[in-house]
ModelCIF file with pLDDT and N, C-alpha, C, O atoms, coordinates in Angstrom:
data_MODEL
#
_entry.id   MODEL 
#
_entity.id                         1 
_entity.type                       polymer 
_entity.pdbx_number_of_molecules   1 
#
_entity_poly.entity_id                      1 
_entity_poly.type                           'polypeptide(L)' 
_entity_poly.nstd_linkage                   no 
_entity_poly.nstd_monomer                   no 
_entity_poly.pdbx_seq_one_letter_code       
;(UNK)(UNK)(UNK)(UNK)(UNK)(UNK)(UNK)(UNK)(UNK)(UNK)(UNK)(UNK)(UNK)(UNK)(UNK)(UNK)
(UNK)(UNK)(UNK)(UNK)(UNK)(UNK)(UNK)(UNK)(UNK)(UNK)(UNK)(UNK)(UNK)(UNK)(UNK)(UNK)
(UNK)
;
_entity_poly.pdbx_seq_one_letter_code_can   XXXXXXXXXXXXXXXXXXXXXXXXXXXXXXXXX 
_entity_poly.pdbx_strand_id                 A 
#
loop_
_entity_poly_seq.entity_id 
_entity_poly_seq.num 
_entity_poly_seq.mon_id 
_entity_poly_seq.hetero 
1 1  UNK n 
1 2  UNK n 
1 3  UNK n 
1 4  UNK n 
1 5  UNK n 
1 6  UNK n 
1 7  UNK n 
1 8  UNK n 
1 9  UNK n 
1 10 UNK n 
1 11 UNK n 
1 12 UNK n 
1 13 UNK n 
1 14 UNK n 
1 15 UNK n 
1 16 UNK n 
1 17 UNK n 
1 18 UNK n 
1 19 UNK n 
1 20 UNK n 
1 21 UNK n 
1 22 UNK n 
1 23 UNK n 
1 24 UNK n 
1 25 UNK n 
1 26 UNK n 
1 27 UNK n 
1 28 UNK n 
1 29 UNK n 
1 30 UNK n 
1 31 UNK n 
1 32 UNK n 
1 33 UNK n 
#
_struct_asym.id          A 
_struct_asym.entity_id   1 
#
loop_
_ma_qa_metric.id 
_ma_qa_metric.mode 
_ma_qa_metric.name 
_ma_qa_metric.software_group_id 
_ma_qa_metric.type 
1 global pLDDT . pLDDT 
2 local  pLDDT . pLDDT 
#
_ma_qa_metric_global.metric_id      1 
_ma_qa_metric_global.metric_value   85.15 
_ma_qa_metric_global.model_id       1 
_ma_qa_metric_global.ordinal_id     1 
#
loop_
_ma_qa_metric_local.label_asym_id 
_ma_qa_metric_local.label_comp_id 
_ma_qa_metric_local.label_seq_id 
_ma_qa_metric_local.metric_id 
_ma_qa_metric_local.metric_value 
_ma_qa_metric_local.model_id 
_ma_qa_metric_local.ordinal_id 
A UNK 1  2 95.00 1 1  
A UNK 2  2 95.00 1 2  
A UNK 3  2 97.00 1 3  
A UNK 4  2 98.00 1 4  
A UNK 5  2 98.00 1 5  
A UNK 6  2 96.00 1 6  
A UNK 7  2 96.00 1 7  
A UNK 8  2 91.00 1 8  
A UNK 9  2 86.00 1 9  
A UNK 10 2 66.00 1 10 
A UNK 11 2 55.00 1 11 
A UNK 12 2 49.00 1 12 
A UNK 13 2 49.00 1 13 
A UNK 14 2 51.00 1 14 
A UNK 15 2 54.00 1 15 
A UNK 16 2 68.00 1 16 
A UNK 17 2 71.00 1 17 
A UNK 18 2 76.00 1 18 
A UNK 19 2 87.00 1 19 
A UNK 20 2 91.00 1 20 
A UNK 21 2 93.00 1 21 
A UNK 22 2 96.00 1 22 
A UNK 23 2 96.00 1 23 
A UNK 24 2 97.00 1 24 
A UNK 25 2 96.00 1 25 
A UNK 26 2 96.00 1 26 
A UNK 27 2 96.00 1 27 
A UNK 28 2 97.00 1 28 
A UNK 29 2 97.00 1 29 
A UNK 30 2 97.00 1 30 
A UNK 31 2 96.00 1 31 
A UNK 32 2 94.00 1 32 
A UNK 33 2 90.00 1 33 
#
loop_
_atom_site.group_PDB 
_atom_site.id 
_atom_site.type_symbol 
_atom_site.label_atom_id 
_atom_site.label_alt_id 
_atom_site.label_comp_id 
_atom_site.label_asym_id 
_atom_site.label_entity_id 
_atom_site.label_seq_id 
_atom_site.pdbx_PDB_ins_code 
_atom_site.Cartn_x 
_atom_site.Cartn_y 
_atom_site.Cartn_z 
_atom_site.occupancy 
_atom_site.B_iso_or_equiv 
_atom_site.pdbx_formal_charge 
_atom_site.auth_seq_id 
_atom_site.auth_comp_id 
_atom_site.auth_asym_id 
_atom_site.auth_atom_id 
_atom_site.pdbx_PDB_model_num 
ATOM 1   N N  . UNK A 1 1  ? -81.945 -13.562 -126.124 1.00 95.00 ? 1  UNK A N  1 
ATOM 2   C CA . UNK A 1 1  ? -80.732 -13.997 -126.822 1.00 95.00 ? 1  UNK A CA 1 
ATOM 3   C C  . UNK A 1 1  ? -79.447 -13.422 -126.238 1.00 95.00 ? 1  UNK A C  1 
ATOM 4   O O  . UNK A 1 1  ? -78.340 -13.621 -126.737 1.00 95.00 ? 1  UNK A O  1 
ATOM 5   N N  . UNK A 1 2  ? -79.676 -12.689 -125.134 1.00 95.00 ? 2  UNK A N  1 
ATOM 6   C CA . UNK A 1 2  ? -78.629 -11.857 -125.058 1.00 95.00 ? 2  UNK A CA 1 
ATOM 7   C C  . UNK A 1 2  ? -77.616 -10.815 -126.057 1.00 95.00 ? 2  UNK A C  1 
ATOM 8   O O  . UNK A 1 2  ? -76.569 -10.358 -125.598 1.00 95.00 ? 2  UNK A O  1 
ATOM 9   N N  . UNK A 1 3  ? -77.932 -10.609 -127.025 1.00 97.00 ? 3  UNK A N  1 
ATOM 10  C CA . UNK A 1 3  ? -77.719 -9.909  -128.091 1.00 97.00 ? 3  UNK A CA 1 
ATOM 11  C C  . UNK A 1 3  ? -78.322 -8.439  -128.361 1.00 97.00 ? 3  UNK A C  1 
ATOM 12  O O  . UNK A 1 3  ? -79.276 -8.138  -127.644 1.00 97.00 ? 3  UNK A O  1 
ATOM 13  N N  . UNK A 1 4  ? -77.969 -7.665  -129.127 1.00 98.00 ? 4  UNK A N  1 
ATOM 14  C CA . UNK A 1 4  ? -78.012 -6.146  -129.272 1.00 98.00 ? 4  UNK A CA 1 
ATOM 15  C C  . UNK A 1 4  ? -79.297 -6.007  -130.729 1.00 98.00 ? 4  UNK A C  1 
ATOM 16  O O  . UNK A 1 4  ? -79.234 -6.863  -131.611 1.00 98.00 ? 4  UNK A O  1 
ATOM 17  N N  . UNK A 1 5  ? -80.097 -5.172  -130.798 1.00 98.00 ? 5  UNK A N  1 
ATOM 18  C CA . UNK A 1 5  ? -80.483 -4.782  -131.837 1.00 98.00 ? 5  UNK A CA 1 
ATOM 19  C C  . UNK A 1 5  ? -80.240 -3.397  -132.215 1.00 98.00 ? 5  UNK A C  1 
ATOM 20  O O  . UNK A 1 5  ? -80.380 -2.689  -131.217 1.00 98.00 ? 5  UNK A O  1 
ATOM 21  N N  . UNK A 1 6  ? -80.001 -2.872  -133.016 1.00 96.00 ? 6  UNK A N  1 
ATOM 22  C CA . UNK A 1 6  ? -80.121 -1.443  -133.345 1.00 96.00 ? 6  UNK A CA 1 
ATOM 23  C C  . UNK A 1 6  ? -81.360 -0.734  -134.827 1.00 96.00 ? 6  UNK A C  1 
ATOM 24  O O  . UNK A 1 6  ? -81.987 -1.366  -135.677 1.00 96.00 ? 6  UNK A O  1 
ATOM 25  N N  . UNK A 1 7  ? -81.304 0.236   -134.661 1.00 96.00 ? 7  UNK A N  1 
ATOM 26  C CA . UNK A 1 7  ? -82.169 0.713   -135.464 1.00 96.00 ? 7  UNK A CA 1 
ATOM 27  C C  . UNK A 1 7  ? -81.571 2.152   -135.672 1.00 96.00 ? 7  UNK A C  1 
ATOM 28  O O  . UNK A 1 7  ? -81.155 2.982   -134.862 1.00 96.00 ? 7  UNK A O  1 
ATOM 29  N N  . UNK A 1 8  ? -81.701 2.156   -137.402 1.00 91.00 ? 8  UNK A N  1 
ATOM 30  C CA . UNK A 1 8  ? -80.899 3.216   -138.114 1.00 91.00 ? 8  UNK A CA 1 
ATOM 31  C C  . UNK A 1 8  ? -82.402 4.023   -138.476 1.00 91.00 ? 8  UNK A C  1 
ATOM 32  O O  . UNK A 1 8  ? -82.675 3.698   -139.632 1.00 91.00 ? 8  UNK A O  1 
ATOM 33  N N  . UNK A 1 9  ? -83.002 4.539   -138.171 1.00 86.00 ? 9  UNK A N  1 
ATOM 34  C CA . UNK A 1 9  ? -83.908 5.423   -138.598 1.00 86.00 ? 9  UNK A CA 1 
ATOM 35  C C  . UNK A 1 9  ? -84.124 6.741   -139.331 1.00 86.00 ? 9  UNK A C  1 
ATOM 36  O O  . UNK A 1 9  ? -85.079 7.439   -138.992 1.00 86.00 ? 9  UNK A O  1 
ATOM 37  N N  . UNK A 1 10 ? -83.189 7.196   -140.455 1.00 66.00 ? 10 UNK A N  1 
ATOM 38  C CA . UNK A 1 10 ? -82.958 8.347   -141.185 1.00 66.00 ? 10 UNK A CA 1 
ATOM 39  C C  . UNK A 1 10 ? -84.233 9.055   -141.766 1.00 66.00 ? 10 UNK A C  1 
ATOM 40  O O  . UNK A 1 10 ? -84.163 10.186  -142.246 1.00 66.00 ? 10 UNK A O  1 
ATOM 41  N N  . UNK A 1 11 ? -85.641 8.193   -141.687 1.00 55.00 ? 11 UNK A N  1 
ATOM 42  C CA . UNK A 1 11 ? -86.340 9.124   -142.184 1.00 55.00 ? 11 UNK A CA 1 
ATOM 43  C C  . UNK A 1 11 ? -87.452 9.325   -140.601 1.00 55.00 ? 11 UNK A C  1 
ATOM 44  O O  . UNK A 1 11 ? -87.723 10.410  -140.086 1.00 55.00 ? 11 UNK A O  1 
ATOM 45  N N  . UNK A 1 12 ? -87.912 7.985   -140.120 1.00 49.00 ? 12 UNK A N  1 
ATOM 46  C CA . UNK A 1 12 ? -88.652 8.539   -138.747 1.00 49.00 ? 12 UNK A CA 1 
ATOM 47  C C  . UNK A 1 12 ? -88.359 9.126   -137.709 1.00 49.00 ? 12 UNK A C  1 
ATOM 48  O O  . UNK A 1 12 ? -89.027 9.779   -136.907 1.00 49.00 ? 12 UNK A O  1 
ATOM 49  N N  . UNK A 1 13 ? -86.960 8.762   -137.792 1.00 49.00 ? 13 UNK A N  1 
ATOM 50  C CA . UNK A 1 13 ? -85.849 9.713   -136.395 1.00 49.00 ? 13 UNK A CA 1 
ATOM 51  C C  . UNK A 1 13 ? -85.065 9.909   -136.877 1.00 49.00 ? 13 UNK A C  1 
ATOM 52  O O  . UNK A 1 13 ? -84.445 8.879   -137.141 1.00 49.00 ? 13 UNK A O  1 
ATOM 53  N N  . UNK A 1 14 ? -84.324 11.349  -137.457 1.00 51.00 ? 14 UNK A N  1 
ATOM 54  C CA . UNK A 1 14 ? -83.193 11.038  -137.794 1.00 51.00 ? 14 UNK A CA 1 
ATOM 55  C C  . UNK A 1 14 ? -81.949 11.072  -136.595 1.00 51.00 ? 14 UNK A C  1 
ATOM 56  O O  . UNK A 1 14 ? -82.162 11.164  -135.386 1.00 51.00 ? 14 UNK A O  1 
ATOM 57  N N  . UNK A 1 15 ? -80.717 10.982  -137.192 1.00 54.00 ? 15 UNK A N  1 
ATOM 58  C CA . UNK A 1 15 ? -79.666 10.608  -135.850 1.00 54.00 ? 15 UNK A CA 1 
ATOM 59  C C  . UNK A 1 15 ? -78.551 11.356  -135.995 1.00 54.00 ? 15 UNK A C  1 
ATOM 60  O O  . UNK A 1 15 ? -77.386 10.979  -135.874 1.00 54.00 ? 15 UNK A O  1 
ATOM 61  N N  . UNK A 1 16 ? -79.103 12.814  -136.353 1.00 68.00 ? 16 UNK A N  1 
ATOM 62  C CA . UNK A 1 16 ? -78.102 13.839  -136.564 1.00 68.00 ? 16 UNK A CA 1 
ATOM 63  C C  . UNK A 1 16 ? -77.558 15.158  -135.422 1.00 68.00 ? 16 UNK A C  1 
ATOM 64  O O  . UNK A 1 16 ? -77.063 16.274  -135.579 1.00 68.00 ? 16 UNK A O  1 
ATOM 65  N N  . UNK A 1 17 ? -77.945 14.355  -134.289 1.00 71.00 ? 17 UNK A N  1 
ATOM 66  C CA . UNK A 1 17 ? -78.121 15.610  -133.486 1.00 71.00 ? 17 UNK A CA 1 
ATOM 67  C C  . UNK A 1 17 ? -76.350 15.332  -132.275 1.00 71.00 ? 17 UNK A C  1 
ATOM 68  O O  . UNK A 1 17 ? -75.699 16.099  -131.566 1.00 71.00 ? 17 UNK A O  1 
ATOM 69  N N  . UNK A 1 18 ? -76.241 14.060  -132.580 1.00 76.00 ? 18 UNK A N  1 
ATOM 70  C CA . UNK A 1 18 ? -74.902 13.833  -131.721 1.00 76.00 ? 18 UNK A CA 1 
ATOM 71  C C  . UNK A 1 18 ? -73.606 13.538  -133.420 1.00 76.00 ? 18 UNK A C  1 
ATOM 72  O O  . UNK A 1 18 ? -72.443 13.182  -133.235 1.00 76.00 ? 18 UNK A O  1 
ATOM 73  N N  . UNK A 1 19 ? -74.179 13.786  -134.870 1.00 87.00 ? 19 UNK A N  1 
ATOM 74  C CA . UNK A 1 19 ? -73.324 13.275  -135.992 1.00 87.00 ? 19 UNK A CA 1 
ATOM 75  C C  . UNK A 1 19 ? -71.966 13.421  -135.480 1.00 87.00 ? 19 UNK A C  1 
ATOM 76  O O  . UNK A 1 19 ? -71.736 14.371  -134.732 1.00 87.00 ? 19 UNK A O  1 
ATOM 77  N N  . UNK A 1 20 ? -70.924 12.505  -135.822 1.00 91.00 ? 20 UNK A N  1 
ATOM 78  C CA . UNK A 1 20 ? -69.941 12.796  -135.764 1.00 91.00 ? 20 UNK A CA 1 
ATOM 79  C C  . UNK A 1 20 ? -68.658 12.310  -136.819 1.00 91.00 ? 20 UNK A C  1 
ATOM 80  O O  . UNK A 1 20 ? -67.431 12.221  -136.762 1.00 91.00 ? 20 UNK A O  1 
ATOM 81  N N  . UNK A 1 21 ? -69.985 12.005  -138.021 1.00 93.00 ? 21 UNK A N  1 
ATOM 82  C CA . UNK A 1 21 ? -69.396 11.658  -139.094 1.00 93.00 ? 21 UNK A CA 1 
ATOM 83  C C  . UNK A 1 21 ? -69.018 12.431  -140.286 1.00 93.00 ? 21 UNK A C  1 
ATOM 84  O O  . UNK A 1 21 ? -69.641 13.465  -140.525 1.00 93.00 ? 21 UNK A O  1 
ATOM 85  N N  . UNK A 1 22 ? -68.261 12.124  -140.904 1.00 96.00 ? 22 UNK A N  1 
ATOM 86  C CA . UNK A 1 22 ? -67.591 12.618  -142.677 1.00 96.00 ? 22 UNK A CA 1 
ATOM 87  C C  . UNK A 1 22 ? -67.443 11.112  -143.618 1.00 96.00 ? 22 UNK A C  1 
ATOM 88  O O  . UNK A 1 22 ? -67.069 9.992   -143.270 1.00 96.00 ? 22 UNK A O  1 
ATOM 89  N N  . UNK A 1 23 ? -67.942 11.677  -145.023 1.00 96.00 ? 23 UNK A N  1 
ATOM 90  C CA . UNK A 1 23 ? -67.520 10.486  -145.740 1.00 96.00 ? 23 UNK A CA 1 
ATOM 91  C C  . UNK A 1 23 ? -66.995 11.081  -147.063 1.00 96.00 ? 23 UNK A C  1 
ATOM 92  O O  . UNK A 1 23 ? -67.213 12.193  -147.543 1.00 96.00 ? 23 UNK A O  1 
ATOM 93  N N  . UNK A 1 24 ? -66.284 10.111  -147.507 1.00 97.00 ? 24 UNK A N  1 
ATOM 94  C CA . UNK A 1 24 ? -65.064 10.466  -148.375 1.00 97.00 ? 24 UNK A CA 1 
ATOM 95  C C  . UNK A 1 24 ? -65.408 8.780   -149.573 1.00 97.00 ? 24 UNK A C  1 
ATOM 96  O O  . UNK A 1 24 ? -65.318 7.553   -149.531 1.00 97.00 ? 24 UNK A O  1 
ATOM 97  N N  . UNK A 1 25 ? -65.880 10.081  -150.636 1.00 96.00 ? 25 UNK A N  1 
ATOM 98  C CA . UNK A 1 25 ? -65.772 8.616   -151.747 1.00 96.00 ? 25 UNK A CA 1 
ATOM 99  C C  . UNK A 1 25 ? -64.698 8.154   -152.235 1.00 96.00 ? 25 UNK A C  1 
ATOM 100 O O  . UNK A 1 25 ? -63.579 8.527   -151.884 1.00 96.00 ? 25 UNK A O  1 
ATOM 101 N N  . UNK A 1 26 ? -64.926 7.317   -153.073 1.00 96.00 ? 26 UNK A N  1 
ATOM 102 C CA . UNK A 1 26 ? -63.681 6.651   -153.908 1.00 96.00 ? 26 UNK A CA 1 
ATOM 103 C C  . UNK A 1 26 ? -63.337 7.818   -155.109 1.00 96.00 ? 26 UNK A C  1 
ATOM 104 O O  . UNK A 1 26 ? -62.395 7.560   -155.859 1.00 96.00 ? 26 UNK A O  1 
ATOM 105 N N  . UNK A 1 27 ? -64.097 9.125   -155.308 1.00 96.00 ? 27 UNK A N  1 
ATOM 106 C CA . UNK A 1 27 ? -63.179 9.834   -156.007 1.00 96.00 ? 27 UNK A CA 1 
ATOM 107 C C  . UNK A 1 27 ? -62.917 10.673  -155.290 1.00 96.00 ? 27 UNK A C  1 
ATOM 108 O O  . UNK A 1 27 ? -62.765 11.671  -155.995 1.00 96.00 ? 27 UNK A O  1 
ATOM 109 N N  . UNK A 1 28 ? -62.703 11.003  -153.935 1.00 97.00 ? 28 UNK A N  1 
ATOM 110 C CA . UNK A 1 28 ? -62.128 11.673  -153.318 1.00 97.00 ? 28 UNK A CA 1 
ATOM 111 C C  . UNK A 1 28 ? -62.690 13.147  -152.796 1.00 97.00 ? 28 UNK A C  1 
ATOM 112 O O  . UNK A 1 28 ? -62.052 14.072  -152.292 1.00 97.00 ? 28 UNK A O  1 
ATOM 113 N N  . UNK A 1 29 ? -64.537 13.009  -153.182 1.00 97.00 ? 29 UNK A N  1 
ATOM 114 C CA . UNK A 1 29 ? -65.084 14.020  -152.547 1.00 97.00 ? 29 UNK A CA 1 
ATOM 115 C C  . UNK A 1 29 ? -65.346 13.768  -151.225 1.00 97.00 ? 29 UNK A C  1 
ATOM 116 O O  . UNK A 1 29 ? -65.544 12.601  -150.889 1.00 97.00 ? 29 UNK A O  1 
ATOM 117 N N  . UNK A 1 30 ? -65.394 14.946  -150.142 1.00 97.00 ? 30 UNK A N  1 
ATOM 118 C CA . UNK A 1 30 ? -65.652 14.213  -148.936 1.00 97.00 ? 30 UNK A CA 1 
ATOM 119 C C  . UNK A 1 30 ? -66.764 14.977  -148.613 1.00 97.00 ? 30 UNK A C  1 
ATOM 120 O O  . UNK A 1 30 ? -66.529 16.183  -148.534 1.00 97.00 ? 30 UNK A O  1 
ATOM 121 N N  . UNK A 1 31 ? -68.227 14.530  -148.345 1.00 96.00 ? 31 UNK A N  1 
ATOM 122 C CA . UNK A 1 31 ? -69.134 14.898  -148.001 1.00 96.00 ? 31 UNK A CA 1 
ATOM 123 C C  . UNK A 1 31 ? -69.367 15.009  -146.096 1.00 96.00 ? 31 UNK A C  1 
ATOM 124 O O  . UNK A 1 31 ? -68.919 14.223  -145.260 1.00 96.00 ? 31 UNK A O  1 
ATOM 125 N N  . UNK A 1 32 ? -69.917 15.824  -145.941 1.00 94.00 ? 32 UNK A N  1 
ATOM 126 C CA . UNK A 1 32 ? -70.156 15.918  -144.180 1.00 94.00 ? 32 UNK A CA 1 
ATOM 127 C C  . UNK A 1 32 ? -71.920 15.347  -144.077 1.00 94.00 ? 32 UNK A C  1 
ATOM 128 O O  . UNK A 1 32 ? -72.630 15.091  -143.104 1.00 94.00 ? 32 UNK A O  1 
ATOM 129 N N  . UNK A 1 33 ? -72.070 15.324  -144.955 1.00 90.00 ? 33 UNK A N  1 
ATOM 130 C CA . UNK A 1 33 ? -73.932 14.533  -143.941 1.00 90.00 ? 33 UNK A CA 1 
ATOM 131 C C  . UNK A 1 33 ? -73.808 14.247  -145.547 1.00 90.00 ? 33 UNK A C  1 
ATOM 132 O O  . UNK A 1 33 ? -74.698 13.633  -146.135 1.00 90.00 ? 33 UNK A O  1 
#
């Protein structure tokens, strides 16, 4: 197809070793993982 697949694997691989994320809810806590 010429097209991309990806795979989010949080419990068989997780994908924390390059993280470079933060998340921030709608009440304004901001969690790091």
């Amino acid at each position: 197809t010429g097209r991309r697949i990806g795979f989010i694997t949080p419990l068989t691989h997780n994908f924390c070793e390059s993280c470079n994320r933060v998340r921030l809810t709608a009440t304004g806590r901001l969690y790091m993982c």
